[in-house]
PDB file of N, CA and C in Angstrom:
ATOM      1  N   UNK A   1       0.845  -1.170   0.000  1.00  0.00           N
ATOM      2  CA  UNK A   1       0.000   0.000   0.000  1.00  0.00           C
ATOM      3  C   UNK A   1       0.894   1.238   0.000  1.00  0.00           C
ATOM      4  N   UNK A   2       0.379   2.429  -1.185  1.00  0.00           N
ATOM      5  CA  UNK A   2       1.447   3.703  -0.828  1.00  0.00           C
ATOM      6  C   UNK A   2       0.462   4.491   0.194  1.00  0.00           C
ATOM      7  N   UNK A   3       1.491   5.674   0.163  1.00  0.00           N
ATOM      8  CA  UNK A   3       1.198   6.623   0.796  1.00  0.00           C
ATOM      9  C   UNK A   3      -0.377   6.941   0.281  1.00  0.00           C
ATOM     10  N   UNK A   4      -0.052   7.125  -0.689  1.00  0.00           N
ATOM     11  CA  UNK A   4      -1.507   7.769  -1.342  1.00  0.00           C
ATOM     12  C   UNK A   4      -3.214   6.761  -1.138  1.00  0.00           C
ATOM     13  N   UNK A   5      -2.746   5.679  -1.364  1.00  0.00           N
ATOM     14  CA  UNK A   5      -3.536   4.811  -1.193  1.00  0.00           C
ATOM     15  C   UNK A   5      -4.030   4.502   0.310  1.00  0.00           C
ATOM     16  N   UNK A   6      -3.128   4.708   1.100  1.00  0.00           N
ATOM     17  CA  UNK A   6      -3.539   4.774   2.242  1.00  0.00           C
ATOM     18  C   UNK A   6      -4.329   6.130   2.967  1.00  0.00           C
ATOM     19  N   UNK A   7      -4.097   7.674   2.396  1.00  0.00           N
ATOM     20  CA  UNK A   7      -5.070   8.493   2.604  1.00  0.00           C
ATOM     21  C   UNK A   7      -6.311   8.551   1.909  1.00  0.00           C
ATOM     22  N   UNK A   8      -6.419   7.809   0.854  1.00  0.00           N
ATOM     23  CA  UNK A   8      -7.976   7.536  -0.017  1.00  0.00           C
ATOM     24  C   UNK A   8      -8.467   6.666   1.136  1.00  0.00           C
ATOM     25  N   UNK A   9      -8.049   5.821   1.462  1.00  0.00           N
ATOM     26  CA  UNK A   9      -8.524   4.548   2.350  1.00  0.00           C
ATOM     27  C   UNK A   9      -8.923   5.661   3.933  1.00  0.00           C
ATOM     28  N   UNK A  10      -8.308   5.930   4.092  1.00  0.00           N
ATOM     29  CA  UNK A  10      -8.489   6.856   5.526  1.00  0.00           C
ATOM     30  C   UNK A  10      -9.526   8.104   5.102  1.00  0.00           C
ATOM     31  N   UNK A  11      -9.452   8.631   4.179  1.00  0.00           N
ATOM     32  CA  UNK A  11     -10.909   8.825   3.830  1.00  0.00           C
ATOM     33  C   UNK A  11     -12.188   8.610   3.569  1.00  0.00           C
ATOM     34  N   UNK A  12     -12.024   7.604   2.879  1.00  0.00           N
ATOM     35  CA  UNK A  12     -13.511   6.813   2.783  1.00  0.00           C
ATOM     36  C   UNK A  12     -14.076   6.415   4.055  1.00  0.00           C
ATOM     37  N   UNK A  13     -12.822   5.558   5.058  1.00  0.00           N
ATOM     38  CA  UNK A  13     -13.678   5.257   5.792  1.00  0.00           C
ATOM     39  C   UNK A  13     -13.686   6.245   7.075  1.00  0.00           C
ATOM     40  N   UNK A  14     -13.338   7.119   7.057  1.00  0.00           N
ATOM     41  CA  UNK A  14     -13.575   8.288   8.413  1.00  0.00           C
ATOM     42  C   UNK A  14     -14.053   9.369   7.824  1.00  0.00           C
ATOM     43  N   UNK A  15     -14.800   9.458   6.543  1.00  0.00           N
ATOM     44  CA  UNK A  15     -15.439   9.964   6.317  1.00  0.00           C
ATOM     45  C   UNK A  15     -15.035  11.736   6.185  1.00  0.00           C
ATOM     46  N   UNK A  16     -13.853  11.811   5.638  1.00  0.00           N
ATOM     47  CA  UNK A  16     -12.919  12.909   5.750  1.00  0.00           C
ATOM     48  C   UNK A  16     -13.014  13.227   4.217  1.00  0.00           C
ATOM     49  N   UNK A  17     -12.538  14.856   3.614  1.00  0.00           N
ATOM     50  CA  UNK A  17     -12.261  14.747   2.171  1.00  0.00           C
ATOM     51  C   UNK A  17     -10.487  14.334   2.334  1.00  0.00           C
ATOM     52  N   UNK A  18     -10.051  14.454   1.273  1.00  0.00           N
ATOM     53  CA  UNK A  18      -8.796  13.595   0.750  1.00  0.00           C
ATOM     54  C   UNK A  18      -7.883  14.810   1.379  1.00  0.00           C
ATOM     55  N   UNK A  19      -8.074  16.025   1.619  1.00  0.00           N
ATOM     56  CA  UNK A  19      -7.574  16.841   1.437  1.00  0.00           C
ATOM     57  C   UNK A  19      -7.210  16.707   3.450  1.00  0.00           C
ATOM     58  N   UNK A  20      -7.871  16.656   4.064  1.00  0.00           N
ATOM     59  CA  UNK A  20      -8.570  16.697   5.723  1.00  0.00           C
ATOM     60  C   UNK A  20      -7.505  15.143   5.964  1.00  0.00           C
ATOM     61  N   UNK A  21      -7.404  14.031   4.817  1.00  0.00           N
ATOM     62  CA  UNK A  21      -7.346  12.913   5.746  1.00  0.00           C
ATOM     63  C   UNK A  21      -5.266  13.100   5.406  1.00  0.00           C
ATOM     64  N   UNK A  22      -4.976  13.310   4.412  1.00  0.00           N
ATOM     65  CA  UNK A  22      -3.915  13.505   4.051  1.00  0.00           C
ATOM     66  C   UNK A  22      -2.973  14.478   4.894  1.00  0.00           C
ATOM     67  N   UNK A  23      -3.771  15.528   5.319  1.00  0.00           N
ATOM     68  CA  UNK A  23      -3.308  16.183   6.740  1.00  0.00           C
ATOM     69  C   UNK A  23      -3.274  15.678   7.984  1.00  0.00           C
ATOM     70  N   UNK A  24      -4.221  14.629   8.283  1.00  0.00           N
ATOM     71  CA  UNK A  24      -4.029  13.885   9.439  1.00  0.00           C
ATOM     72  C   UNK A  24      -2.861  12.711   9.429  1.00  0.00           C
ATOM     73  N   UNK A  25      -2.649  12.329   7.976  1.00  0.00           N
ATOM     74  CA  UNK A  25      -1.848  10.975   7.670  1.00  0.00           C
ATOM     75  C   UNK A  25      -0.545  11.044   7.933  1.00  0.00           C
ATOM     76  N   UNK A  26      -0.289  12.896   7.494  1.00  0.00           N
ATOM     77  CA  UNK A  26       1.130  13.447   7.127  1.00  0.00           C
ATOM     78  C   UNK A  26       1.457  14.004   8.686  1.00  0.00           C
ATOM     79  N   UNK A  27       0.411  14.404   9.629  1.00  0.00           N
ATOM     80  CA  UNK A  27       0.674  14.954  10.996  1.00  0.00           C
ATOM     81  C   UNK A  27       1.141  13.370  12.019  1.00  0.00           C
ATOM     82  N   UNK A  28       0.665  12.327  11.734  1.00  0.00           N
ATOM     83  CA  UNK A  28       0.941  11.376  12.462  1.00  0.00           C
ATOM     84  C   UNK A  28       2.464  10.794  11.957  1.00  0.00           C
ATOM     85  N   UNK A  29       2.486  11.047  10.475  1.00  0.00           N
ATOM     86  CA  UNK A  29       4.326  10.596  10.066  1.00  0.00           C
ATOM     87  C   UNK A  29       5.218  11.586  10.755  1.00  0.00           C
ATOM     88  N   UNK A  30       4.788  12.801  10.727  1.00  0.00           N
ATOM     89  CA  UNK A  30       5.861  13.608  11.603  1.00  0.00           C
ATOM     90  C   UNK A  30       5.584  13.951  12.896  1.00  0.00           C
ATOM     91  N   UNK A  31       5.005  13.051  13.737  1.00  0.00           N
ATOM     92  CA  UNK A  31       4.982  12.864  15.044  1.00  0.00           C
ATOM     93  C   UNK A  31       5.884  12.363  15.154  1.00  0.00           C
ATOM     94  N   UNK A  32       5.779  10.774  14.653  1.00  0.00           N
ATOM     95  CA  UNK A  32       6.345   9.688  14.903  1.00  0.00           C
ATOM     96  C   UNK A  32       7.978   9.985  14.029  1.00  0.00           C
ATOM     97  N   UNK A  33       8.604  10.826  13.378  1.00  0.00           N
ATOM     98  CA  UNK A  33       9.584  11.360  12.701  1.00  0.00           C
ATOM     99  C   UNK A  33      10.470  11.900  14.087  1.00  0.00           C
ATOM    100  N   UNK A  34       9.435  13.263  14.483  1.00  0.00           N
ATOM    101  CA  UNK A  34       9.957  14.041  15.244  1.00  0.00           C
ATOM    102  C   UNK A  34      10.742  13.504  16.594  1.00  0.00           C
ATOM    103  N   UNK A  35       9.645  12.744  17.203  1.00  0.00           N
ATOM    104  CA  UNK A  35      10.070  11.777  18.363  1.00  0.00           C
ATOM    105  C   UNK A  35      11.300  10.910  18.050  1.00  0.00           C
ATOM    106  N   UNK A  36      11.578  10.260  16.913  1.00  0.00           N
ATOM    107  CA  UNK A  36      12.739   9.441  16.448  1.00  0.00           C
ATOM    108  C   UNK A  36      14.002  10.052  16.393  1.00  0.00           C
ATOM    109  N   UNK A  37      13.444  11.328  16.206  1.00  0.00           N
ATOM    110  CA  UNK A  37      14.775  12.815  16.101  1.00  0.00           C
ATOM    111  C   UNK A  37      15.298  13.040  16.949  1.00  0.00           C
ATOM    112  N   UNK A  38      14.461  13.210  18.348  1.00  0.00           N
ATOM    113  CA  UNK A  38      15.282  12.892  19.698  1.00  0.00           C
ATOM    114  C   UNK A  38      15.358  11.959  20.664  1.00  0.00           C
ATOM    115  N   UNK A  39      15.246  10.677  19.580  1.00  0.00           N
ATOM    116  CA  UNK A  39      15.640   9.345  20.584  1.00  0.00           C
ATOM    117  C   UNK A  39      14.331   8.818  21.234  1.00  0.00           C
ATOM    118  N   UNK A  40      13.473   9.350  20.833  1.00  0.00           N
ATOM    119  CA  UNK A  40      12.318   8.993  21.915  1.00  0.00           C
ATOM    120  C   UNK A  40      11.443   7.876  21.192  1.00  0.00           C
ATOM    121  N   UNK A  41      10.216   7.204  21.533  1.00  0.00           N
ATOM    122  CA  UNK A  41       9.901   6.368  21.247  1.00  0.00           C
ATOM    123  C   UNK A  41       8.787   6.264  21.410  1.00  0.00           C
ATOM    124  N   UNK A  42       7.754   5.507  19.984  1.00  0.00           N
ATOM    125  CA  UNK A  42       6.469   6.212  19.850  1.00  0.00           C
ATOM    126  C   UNK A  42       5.348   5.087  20.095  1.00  0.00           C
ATOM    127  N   UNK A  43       4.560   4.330  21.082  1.00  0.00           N
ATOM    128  CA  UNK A  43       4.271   3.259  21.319  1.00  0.00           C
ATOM    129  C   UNK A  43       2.618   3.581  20.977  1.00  0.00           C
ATOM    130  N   UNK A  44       2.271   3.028  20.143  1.00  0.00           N
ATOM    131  CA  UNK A  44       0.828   2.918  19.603  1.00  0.00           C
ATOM    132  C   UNK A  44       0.167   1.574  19.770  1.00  0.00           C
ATOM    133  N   UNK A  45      -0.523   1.799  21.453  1.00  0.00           N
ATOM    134  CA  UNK A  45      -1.226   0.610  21.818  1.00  0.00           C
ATOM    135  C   UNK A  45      -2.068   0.025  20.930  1.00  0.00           C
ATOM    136  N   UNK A  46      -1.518  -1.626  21.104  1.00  0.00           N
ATOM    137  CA  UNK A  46      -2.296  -2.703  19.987  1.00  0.00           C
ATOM    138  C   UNK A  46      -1.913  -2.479  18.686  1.00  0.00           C
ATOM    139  N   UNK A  47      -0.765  -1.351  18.179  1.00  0.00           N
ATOM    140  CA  UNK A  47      -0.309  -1.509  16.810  1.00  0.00           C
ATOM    141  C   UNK A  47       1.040  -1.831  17.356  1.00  0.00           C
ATOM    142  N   UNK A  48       2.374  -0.882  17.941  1.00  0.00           N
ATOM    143  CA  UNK A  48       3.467  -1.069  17.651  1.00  0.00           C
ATOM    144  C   UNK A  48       4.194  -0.550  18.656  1.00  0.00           C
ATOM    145  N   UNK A  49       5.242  -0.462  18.311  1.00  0.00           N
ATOM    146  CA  UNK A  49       6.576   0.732  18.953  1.00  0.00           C
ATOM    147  C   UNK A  49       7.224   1.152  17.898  1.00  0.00           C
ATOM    148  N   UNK A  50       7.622   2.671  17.507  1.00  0.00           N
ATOM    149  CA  UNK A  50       8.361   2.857  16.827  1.00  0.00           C
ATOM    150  C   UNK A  50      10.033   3.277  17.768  1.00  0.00           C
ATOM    151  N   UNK A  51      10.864   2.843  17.488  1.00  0.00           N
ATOM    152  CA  UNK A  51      11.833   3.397  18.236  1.00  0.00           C
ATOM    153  C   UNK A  51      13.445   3.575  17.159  1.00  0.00           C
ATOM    154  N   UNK A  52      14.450   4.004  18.269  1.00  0.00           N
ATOM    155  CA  UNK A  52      15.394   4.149  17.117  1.00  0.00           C
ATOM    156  C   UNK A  52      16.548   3.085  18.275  1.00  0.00           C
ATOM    157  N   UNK A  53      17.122   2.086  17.152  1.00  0.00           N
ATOM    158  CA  UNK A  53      17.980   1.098  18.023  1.00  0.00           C
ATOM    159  C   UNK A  53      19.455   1.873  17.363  1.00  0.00           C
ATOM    160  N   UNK A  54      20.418   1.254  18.040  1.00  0.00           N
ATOM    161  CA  UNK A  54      22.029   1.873  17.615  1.00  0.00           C
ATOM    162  C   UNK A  54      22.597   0.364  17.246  1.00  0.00           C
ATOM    163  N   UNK A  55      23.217  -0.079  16.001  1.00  0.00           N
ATOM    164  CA  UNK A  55      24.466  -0.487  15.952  1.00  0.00           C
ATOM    165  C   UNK A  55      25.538  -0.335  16.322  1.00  0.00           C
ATOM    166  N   UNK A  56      26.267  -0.761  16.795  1.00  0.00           N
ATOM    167  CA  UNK A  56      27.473  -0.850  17.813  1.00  0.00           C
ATOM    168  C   UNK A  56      28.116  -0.515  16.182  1.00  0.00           C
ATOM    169  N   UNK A  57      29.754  -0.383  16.576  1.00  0.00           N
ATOM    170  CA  UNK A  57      31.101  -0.221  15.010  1.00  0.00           C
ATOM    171  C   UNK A  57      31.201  -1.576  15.437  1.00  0.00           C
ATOM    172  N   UNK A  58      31.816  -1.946  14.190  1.00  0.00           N
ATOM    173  CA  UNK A  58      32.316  -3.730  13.331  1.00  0.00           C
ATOM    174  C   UNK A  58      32.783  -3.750  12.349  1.00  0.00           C
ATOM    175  N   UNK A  59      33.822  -4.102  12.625  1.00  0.00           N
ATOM    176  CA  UNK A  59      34.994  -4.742  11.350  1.00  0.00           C
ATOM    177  C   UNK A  59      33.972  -5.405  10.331  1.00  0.00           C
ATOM    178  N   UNK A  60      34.814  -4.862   9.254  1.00  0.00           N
ATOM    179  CA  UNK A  60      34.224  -5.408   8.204  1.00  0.00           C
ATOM    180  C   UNK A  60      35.256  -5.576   6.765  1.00  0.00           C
ATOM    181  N   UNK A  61      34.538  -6.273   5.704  1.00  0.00           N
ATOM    182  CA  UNK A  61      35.873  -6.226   4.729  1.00  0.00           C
ATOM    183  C   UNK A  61      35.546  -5.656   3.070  1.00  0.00           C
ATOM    184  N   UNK A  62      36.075  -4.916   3.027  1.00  0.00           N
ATOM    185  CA  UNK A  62      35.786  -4.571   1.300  1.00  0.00           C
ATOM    186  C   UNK A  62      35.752  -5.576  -0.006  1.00  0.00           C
ATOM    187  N   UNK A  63      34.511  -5.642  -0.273  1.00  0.00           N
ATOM    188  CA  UNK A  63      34.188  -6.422  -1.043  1.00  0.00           C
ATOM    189  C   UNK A  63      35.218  -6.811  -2.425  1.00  0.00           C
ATOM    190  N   UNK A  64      35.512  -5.579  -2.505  1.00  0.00           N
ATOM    191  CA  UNK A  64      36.558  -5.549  -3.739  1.00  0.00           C
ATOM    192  C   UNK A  64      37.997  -5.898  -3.834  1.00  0.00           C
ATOM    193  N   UNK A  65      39.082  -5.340  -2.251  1.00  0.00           N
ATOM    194  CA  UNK A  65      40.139  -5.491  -2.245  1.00  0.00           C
ATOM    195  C   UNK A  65      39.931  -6.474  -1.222  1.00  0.00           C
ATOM    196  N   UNK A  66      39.196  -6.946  -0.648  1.00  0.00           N
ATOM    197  CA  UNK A  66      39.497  -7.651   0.470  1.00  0.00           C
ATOM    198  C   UNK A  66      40.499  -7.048   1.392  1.00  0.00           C
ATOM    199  N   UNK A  67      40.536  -6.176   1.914  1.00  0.00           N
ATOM    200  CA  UNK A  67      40.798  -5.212   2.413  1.00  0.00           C
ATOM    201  C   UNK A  67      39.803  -5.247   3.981  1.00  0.00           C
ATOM    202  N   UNK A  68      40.658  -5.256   5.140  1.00  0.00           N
ATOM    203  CA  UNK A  68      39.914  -5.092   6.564  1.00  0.00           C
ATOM    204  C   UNK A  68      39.158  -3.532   6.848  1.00  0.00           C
ATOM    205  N   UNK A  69      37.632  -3.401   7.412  1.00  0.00           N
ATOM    206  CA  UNK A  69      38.110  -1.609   6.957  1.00  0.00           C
ATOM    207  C   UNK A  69      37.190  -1.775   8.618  1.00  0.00           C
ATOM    208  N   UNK A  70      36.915  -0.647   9.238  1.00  0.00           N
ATOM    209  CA  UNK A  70      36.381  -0.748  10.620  1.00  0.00           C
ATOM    210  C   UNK A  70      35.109   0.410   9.865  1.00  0.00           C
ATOM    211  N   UNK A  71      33.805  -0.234  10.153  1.00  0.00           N
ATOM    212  CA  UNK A  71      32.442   0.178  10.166  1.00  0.00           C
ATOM    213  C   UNK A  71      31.362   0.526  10.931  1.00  0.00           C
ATOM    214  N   UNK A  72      31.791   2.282  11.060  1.00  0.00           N
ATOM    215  CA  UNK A  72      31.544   2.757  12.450  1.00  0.00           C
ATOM    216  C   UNK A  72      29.646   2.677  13.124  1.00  0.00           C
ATOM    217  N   UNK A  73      29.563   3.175  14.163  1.00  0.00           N
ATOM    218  CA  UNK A  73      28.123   2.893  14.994  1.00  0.00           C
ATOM    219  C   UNK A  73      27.589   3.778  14.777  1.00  0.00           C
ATOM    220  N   UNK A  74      26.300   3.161  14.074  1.00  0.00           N
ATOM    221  CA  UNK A  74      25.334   4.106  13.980  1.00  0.00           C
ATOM    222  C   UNK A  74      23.847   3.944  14.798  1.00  0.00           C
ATOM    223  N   UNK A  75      22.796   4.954  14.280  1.00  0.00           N
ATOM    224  CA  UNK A  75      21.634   4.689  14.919  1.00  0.00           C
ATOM    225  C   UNK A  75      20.258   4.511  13.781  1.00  0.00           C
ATOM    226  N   UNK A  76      19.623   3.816  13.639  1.00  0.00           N
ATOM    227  CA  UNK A  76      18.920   3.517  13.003  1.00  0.00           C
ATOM    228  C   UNK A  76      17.014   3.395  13.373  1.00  0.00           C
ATOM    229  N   UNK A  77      16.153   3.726  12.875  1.00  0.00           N
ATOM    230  CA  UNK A  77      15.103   3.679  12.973  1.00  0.00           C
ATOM    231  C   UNK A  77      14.211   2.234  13.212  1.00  0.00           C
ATOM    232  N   UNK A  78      13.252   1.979  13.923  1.00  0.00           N
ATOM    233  CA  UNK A  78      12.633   0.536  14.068  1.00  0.00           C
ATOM    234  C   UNK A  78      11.707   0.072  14.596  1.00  0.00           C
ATOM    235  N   UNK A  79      10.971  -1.071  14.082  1.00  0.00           N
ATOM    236  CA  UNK A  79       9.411  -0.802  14.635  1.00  0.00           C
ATOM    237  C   UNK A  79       9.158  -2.493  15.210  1.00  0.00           C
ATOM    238  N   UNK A  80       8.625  -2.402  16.238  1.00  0.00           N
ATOM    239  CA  UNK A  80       8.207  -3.489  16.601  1.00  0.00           C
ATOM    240  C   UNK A  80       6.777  -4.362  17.145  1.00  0.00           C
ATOM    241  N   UNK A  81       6.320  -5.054  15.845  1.00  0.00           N
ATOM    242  CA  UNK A  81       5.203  -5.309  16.515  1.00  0.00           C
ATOM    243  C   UNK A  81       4.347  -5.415  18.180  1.00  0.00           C
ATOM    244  N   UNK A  82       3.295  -5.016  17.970  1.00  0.00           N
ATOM    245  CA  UNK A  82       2.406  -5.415  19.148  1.00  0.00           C
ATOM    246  C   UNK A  82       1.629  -6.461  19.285  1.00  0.00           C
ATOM    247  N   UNK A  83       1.569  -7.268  20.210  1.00  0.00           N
ATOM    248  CA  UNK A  83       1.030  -8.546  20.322  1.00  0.00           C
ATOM    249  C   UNK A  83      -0.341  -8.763  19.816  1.00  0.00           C
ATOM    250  N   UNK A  84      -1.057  -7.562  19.661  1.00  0.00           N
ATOM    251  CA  UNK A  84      -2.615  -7.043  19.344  1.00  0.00           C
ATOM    252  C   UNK A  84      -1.930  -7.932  17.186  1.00  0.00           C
ATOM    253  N   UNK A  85      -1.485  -6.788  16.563  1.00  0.00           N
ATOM    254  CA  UNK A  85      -1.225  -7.150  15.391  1.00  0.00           C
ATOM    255  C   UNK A  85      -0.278  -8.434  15.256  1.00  0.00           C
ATOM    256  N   UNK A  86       0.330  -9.069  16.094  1.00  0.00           N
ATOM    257  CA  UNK A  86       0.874  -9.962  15.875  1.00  0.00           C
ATOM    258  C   UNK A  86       0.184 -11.693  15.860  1.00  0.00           C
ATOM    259  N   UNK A  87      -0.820 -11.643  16.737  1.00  0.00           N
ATOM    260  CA  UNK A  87      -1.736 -12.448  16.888  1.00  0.00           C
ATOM    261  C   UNK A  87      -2.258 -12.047  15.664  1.00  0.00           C
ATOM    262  N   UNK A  88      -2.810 -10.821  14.517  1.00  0.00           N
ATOM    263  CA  UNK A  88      -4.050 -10.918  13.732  1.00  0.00           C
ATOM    264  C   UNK A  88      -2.850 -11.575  12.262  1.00  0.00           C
ATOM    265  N   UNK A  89      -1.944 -11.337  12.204  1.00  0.00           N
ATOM    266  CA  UNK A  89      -0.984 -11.712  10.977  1.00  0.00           C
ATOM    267  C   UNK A  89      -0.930 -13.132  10.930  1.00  0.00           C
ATOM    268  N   UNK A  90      -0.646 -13.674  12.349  1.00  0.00           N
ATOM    269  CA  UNK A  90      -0.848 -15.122  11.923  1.00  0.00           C
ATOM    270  C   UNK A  90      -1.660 -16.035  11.433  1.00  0.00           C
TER     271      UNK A  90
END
C-alpha cells in the first residue's frame, strides 16, 4: 500500500475529504519522525513501537580489495510489533 492509497482509504472510511485525511496521515508521520529525532519512542497501543535502536562499530571487509576496513556505529530507525497485530498476521 502507498502513501496515497492509504489516505484515499483513511478517507472513505472516516469519512474525511482527501484533502482533511492527508493532513491527518502526514501529521501522524511527523509525530512519529519528530520523536525518532530525539531518541524517543512512539508506542501505539495494539499496533506497535516505533523506536530508534544503535548499531554498535564492526569490522568489516571490502568487497573488492578484500581489504579489513572498521564500520563505524550508527543509529537507526525501528518498529516493533504489538502482540494485538501480531496475533491478527498469523
Amino acid at each position: 500500500m502507498t502513501k496515497n492509497q492509504l489516505i484515499e482509504k483513511v478517507a472513505k472510511k472516516s469519512h474525511l475529504t482527501k484533502r482533511a485525511a492527508q493532513d491527518a496521515v502526514n501529521a501522524v508521520f511527523d509525530l512519529i519522525r519528530d520523536n525518532l529525532q530525539r531518541g524517543e519512542k512512539t508506542i501505539i497501543t495494539g499496533f506497535g513501537t516505533f523506536l530508534v535502536r544503535s548499531r554498535a562499530a564492526r569490522r568489516g571487509r571490502n568487497p573488492q580489495t578484500g581489504e579489513a576496513i572498521q564500520i563505524p556505529s550508527k543509529k537507526l530507525p525501528g518498529f516493533t510489533a504489538g502482540k494485538t497485530i501480531k496475533r491478527q498476521v498469523r
